[in-house]
Protein backbone atom coordinates (compact mmCIF):
# COMPACT_ATOMS: atom_id res chain seq x y z
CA UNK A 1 24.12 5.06 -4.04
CA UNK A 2 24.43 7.87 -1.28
CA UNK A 3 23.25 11.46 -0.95
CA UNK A 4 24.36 13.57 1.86
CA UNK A 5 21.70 14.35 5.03
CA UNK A 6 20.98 17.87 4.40
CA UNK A 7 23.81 19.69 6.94
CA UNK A 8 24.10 16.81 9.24
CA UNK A 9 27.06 15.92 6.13
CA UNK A 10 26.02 12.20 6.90
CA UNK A 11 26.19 10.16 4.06
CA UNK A 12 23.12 8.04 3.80
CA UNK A 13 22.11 5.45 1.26
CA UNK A 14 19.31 6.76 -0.86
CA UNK A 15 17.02 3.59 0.31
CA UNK A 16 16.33 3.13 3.92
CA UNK A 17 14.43 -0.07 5.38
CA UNK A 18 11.46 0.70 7.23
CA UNK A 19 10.64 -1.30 9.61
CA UNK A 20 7.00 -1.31 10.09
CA UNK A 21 5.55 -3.59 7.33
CA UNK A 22 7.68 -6.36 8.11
CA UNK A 23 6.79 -10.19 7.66
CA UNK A 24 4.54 -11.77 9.53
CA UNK A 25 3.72 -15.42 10.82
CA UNK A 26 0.39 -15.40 10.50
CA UNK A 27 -2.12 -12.20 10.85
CA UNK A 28 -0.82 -10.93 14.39
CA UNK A 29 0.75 -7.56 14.13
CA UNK A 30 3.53 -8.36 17.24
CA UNK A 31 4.32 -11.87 15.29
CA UNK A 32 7.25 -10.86 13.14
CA UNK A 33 8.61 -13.58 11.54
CA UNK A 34 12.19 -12.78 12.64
CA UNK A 35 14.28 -15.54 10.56
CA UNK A 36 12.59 -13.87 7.24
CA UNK A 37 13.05 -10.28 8.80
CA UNK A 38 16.59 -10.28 9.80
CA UNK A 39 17.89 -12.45 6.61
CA UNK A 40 16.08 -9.11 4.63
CA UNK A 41 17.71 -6.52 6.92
CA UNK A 42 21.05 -8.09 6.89
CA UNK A 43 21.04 -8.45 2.84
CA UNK A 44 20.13 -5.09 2.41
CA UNK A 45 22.77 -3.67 4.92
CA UNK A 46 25.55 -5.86 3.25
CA UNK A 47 23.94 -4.74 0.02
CA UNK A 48 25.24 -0.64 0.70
CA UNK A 49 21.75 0.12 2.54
CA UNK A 50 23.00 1.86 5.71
CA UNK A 51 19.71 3.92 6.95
CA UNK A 52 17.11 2.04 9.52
CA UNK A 53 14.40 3.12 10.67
CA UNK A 54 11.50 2.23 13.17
CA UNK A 55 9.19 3.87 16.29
CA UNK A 56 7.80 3.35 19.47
CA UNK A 57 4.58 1.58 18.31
CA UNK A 58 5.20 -0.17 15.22
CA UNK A 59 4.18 -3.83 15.22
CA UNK A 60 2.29 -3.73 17.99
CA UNK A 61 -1.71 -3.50 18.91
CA UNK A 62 -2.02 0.25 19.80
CA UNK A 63 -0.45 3.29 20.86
CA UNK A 64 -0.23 3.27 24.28
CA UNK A 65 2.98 1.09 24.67
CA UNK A 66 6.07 -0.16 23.09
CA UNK A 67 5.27 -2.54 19.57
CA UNK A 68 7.32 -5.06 18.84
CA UNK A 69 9.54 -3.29 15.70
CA UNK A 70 12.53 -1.77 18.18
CA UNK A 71 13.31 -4.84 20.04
CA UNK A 72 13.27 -6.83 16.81
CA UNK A 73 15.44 -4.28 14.73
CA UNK A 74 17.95 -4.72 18.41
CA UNK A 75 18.08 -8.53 17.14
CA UNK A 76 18.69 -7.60 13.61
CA UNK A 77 21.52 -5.19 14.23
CA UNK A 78 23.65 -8.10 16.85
CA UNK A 79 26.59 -9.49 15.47
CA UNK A 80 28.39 -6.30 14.39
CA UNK A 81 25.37 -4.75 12.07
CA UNK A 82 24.82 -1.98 14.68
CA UNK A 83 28.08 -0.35 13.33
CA UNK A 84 26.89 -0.44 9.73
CA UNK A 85 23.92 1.52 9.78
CA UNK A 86 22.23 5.09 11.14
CA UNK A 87 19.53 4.02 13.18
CA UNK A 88 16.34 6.01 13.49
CA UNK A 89 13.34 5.93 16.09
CA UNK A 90 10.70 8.15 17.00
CA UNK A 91 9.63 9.59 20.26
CA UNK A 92 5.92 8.98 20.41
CA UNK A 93 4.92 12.61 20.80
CA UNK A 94 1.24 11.32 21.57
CA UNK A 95 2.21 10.45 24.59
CA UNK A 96 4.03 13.17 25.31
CA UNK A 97 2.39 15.45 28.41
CA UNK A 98 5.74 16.49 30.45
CA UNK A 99 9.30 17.34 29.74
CA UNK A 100 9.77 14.03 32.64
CA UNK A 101 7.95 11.93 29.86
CA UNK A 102 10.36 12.85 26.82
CA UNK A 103 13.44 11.40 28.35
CA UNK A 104 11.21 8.24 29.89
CA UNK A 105 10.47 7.05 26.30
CA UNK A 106 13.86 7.83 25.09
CA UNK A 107 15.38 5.84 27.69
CA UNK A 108 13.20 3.47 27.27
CA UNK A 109 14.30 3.12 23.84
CA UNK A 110 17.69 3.02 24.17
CA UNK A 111 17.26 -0.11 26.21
CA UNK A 112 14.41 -2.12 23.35
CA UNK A 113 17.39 -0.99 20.93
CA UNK A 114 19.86 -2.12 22.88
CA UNK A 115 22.01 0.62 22.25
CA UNK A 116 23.93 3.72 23.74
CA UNK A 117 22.47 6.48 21.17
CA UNK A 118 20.50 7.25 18.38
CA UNK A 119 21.75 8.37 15.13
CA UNK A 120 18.80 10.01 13.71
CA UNK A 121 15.97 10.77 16.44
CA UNK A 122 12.13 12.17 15.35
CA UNK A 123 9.92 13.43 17.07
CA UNK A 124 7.00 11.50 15.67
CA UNK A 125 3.66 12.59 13.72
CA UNK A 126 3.65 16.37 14.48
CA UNK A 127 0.63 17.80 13.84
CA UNK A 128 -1.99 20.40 15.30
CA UNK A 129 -3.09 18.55 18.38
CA UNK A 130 0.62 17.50 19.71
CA UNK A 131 2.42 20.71 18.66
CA UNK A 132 1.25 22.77 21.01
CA UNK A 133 1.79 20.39 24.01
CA UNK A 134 5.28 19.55 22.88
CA UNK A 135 6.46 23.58 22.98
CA UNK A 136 4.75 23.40 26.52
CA UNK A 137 6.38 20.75 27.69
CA UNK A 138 9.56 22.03 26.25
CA UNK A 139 10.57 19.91 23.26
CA UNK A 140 13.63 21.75 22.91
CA UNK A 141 15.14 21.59 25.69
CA UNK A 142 14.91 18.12 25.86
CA UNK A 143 16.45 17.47 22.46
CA UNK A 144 19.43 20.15 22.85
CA UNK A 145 19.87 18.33 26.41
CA UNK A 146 19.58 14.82 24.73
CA UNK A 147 22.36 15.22 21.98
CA UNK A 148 24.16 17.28 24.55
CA UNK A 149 24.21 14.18 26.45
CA UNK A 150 25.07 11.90 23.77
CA UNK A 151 22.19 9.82 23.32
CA UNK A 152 20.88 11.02 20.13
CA UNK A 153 23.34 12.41 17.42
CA UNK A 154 20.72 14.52 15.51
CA UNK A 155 16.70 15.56 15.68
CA UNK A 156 14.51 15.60 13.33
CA UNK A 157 10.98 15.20 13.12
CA UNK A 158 7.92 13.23 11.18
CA UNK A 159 5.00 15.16 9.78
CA UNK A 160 1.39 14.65 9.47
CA UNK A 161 -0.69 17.93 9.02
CA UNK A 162 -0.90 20.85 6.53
CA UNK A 163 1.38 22.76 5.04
CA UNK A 164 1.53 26.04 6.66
CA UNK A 165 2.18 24.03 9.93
CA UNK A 166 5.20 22.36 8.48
CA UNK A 167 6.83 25.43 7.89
CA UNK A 168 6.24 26.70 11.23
CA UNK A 169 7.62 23.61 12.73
CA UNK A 170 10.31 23.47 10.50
CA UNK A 171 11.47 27.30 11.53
CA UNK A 172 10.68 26.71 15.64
CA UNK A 173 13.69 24.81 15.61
CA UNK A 174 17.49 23.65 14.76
CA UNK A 175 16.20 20.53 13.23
CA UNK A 176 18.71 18.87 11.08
CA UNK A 177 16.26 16.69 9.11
CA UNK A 178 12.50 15.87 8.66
CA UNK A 179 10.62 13.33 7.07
CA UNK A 180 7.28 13.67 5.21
CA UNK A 181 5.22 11.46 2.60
CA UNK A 182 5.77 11.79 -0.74
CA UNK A 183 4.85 10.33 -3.99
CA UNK A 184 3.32 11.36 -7.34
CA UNK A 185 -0.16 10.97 -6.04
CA UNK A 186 1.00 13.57 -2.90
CA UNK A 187 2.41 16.17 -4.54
CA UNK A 188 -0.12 18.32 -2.91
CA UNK A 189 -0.67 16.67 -0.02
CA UNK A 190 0.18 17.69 3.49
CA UNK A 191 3.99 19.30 3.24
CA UNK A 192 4.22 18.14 -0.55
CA UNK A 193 6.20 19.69 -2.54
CA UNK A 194 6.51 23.06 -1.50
CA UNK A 195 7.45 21.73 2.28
CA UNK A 196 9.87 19.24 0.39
CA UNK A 197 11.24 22.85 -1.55
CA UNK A 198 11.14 24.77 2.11
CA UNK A 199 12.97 22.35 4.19
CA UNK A 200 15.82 21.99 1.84
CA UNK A 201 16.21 25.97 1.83
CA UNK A 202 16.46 25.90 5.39
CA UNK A 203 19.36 22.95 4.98
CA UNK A 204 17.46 19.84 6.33
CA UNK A 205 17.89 16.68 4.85
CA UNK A 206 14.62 14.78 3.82
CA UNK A 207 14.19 11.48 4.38
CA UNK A 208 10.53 10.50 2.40
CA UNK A 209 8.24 7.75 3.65
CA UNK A 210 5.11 6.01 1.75
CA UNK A 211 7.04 6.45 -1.49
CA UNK A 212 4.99 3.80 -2.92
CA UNK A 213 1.68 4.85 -1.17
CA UNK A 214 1.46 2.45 1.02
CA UNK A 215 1.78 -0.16 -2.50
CA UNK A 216 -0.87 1.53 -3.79
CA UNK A 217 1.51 3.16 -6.79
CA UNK A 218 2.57 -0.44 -7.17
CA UNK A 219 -0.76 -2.15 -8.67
CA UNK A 220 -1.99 0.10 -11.45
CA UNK A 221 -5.38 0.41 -13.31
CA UNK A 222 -5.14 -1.32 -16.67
CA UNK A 223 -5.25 2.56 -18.55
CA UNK A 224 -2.34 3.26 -16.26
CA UNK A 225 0.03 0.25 -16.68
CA UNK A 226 -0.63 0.77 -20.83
CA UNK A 227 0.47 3.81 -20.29
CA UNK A 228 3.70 2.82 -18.48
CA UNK A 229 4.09 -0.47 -21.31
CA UNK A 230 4.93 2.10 -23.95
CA UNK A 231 7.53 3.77 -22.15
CA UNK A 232 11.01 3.96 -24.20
CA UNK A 233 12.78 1.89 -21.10
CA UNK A 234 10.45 -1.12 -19.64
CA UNK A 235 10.25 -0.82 -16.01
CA UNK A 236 8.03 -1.70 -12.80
CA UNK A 237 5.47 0.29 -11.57
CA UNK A 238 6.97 0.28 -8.09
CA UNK A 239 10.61 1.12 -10.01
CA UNK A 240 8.63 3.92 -11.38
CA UNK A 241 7.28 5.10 -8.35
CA UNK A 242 10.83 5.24 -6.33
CA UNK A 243 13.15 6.63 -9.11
CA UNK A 244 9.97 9.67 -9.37
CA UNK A 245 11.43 10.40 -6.08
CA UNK A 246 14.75 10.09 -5.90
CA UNK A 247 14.09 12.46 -9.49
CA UNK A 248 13.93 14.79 -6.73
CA UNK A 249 17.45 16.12 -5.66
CA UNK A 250 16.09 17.74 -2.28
CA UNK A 251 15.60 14.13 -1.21
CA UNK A 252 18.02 12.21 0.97
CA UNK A 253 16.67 9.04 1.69
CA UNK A 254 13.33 7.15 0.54
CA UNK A 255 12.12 4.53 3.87
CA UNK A 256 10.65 1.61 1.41
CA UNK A 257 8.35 -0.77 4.67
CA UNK A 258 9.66 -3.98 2.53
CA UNK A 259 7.77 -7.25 4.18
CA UNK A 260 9.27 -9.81 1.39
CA UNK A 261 12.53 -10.56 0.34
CA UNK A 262 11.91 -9.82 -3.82
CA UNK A 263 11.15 -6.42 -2.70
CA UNK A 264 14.44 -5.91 -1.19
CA UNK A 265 16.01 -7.10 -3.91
CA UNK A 266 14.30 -5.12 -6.34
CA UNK A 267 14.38 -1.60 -4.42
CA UNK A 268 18.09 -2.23 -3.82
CA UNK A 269 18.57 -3.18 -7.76
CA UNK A 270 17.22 0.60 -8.30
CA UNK A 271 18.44 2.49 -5.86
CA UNK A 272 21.74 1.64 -7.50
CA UNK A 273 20.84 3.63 -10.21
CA UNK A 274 18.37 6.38 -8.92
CA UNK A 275 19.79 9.68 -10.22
CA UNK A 276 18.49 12.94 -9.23
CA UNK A 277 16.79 15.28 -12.52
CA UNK A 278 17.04 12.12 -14.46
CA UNK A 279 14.01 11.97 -15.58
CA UNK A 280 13.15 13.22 -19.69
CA UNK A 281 10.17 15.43 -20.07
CA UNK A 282 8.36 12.49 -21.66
CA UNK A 283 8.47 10.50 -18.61
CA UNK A 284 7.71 13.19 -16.26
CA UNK A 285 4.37 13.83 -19.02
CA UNK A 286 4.05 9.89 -18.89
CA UNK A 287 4.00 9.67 -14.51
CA UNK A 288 1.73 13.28 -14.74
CA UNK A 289 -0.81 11.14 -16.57
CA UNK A 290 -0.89 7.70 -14.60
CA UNK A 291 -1.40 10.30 -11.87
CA UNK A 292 -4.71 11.77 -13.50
CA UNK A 293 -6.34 8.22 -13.69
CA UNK A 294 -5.37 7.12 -10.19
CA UNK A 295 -6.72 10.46 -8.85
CA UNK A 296 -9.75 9.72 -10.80
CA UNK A 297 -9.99 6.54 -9.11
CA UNK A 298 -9.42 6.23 -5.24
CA UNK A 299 -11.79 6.61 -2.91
CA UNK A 300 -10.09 7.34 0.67
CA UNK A 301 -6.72 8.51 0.75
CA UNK A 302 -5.54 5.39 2.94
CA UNK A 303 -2.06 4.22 2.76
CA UNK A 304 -2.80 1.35 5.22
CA UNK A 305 -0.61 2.58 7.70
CA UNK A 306 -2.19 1.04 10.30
CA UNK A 307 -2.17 4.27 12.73
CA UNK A 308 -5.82 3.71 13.16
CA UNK A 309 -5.87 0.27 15.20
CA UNK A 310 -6.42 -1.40 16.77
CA UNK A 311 -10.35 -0.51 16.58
CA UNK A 312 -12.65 -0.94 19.25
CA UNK A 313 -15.45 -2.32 17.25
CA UNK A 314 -12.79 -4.98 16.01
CA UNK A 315 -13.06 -3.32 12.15
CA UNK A 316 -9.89 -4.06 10.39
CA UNK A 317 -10.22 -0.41 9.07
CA UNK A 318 -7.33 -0.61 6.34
CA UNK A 319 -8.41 -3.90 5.04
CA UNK A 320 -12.14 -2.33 4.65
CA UNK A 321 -10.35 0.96 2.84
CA UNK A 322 -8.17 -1.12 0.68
CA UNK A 323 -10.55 -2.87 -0.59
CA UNK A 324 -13.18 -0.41 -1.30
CA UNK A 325 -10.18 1.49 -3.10
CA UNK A 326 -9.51 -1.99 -5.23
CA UNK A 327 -13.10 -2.39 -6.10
CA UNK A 328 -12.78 1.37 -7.36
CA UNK A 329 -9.14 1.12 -9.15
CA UNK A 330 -9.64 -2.21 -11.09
CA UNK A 331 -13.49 -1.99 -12.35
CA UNK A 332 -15.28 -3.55 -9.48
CA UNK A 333 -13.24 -6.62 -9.36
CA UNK A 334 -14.45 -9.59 -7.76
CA UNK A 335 -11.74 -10.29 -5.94
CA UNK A 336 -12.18 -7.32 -3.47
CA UNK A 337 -15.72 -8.45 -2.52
CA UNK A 338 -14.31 -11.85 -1.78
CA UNK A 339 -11.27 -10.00 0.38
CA UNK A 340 -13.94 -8.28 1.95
CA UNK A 341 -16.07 -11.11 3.12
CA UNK A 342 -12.88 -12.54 4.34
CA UNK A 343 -11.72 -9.54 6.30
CA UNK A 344 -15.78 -9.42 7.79
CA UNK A 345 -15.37 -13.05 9.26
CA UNK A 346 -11.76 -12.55 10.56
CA UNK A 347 -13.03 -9.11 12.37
CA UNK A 348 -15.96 -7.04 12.67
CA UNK A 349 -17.61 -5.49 9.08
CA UNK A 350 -17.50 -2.34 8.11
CA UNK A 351 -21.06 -1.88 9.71
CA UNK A 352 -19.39 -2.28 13.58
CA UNK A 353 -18.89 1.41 13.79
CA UNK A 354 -19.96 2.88 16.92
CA UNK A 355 -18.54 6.69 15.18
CA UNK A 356 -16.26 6.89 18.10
CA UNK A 357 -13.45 8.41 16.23
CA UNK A 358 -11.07 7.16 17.63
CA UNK A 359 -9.05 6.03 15.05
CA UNK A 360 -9.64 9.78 13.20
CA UNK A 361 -7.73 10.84 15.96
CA UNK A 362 -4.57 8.89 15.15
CA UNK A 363 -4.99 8.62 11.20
CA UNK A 364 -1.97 10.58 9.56
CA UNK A 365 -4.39 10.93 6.37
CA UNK A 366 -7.51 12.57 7.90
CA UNK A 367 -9.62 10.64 6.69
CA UNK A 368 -12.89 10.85 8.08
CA UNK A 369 -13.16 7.08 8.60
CA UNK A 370 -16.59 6.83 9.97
CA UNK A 371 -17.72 8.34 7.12
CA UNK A 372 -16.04 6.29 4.71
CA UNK A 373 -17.14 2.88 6.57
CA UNK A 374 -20.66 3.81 5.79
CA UNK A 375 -19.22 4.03 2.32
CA UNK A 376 -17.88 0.58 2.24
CA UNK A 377 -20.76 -1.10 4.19
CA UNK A 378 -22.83 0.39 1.27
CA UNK A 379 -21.17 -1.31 -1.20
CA UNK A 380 -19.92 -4.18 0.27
CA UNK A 381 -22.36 -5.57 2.92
């Protein structure tokens, strides 16, 4: 199944791989475990999937240099999968201080990709704090120079602030796509919906990332998944998480961060037969109401990301959010005490915090995670 990428007139397939939750040997972040990865890239691209996508620091311990994901997805795409796909990257606009350092980390890319361009380049995470020093350093000029050039084909860009910004961002610009997070728990949140509605006016094409919510949309309370087990058609909560999406017609492409082979299998099994305004009013009521007990529910708005590590206090700050949100979600189970205990001998508890803020500064979410640790240390330690 393909939609067309807003007015680049690239046809994309409606699920891309992301390439940031990939599978791991053991609990290192830079460890991929790259027999696993590439066999699930590869199936998916000889499945009909023909969108990638990674950035500058995922896999890896931090921000301030290359992860591990690009010269990976360089592996993955050998052997003639390069020419089967639209690659995506992201320049890592926190970094960003001079026009000199945009083409640095593109070039720099090009060479952990092992390629001569970029199909589909974003500038990553815009929000309050870069935007202003991008314009300054003149953002524009470098991308009109850079598909001049010939090393990217289009620009886009990633979002992570409030509404009002998006649209500002969205008009500064020729962009000819953007990508924002949306499910049916963030209808509301950051661009939601009405940046979804506002960008496809203006003829982007929307690619959508944490469709799932980070997998949060995939484990439902008990009152939730009765709700779902009555539906006229028996289907997965994840399966009814992506095709509330792709119910969406404005979007293009939905970047699923698969780490385990089923999951490929099962997003590509429904992709095949997302349909835009699909969905019947009942299951529309039916999603509207799953939504009202989640919301009920979660604590921190975490979609485990990972933006916020490494900490400095050695907190493993999405294991710690996760599960304070489980013990919340699914009536104080045991089990996310015992995860918790876990997580507080493999790094530091939730009671570590120095309140440097740190990872606040980085968190696409904001959250105000010293706030919240205090939270979790309250319950849990």
């Amino acid at each position: 199944m393909y939609r067309k990428l807003g007015k680049t007139n690239e046809m994309v397939s409606v699920l891309g791989f992301g390439c940031m939750r990939l599978p791991l040997i053991g609990s290192d972040p830079t460890n991929i475990d790259e027999e696993k990865a590439i066999n699930m890239i590869r199936y998916a691209i000889d499945s009909g999937v023909n969108y990638v996508d990674t950035a500058y620091p995922y896999h890896g311990t931090g921000f301030t240099k290359g992860g591990e994901s690009e010269p990976f997805v360089a592996k993955a795409l050998k052997d003639g999968y390069r020419g089967k796909v639209k690659l995506a990257t992201k320049l890592p606009s926190w970094l960003i201080k001079t026009r000199a350092d945009m083409d640095k980390y593109l070039n720099e890319q090009l060479e952990r990709l092992e390629t001569d361009f970029i199909d589909f380049y974003l500038v990553h995470s815009l929000n309050a704090d870069v935007w202003p020093v991008l314009k300054e350093a003149g953002i524009s000029e470098f991308l009109d120079q850079a598909i001049k050039d010939g090393r990217i084909k289009y620009a886009g860009f990633s979002f992570h602030d409030q509404a009002e910004l998006f649209k500002e961002i969205v008009d500064y610009y020729d962009w000819s796509f953007c990508q924002i997070q949306y499910n049916y728990l963030d209808e509301e949140y950051q661009a939601g919906k009405k940046g979804l509605e506002y960008a496809a006016t203006k003829g982007l094409g929307i690619a959508i990332m944490e469709p799932l919510r980070g997998g949060n949309i995939v484990n439902l309370p008990k009152e939730a998944k009765e709700i779902i087990d009555q539906a006229d058609v028996k289907r997965t909560p994840a399966e009814w998480g992506l095709r509330w999406v792709w119910n969406h017609p404005e979007v293009s492409v939905v970047l699923s961060g698969m780490s385990a082979m089923d999951q490929v299998v099962e997003n590509i099994k429904v992709a095949e037969e997302a349909q835009a305004n699909s969905f019947t009013a009942k299951e529309v009521a039916m999603i509207d109401a799953v939504k009202s007990i989640f919301q009920q529910r979660i604590k921190v708005n975490c979609t485990a990301c990972g933006y916020c590590m490494p900490c400095p206090a050695g907190i493993n700050i999405p294991g710690c959010f996760s599960t304070y949100n489980d013990h919340s979600v699914f009536d104080g189970t045991p089990a996310a005490k015992q995860r918790y205990a876990i997580y507080s001998k493999l790094a530091a508890p939730a009671s570590k915090c120095v309140e440097c803020l740190k990872c606040e500064s980085h968190c696409p979410q904001g959250i105000e995670i010293h706030k919240e640790l205090k939270n979790v240390k309250q319950l849990f330690e």
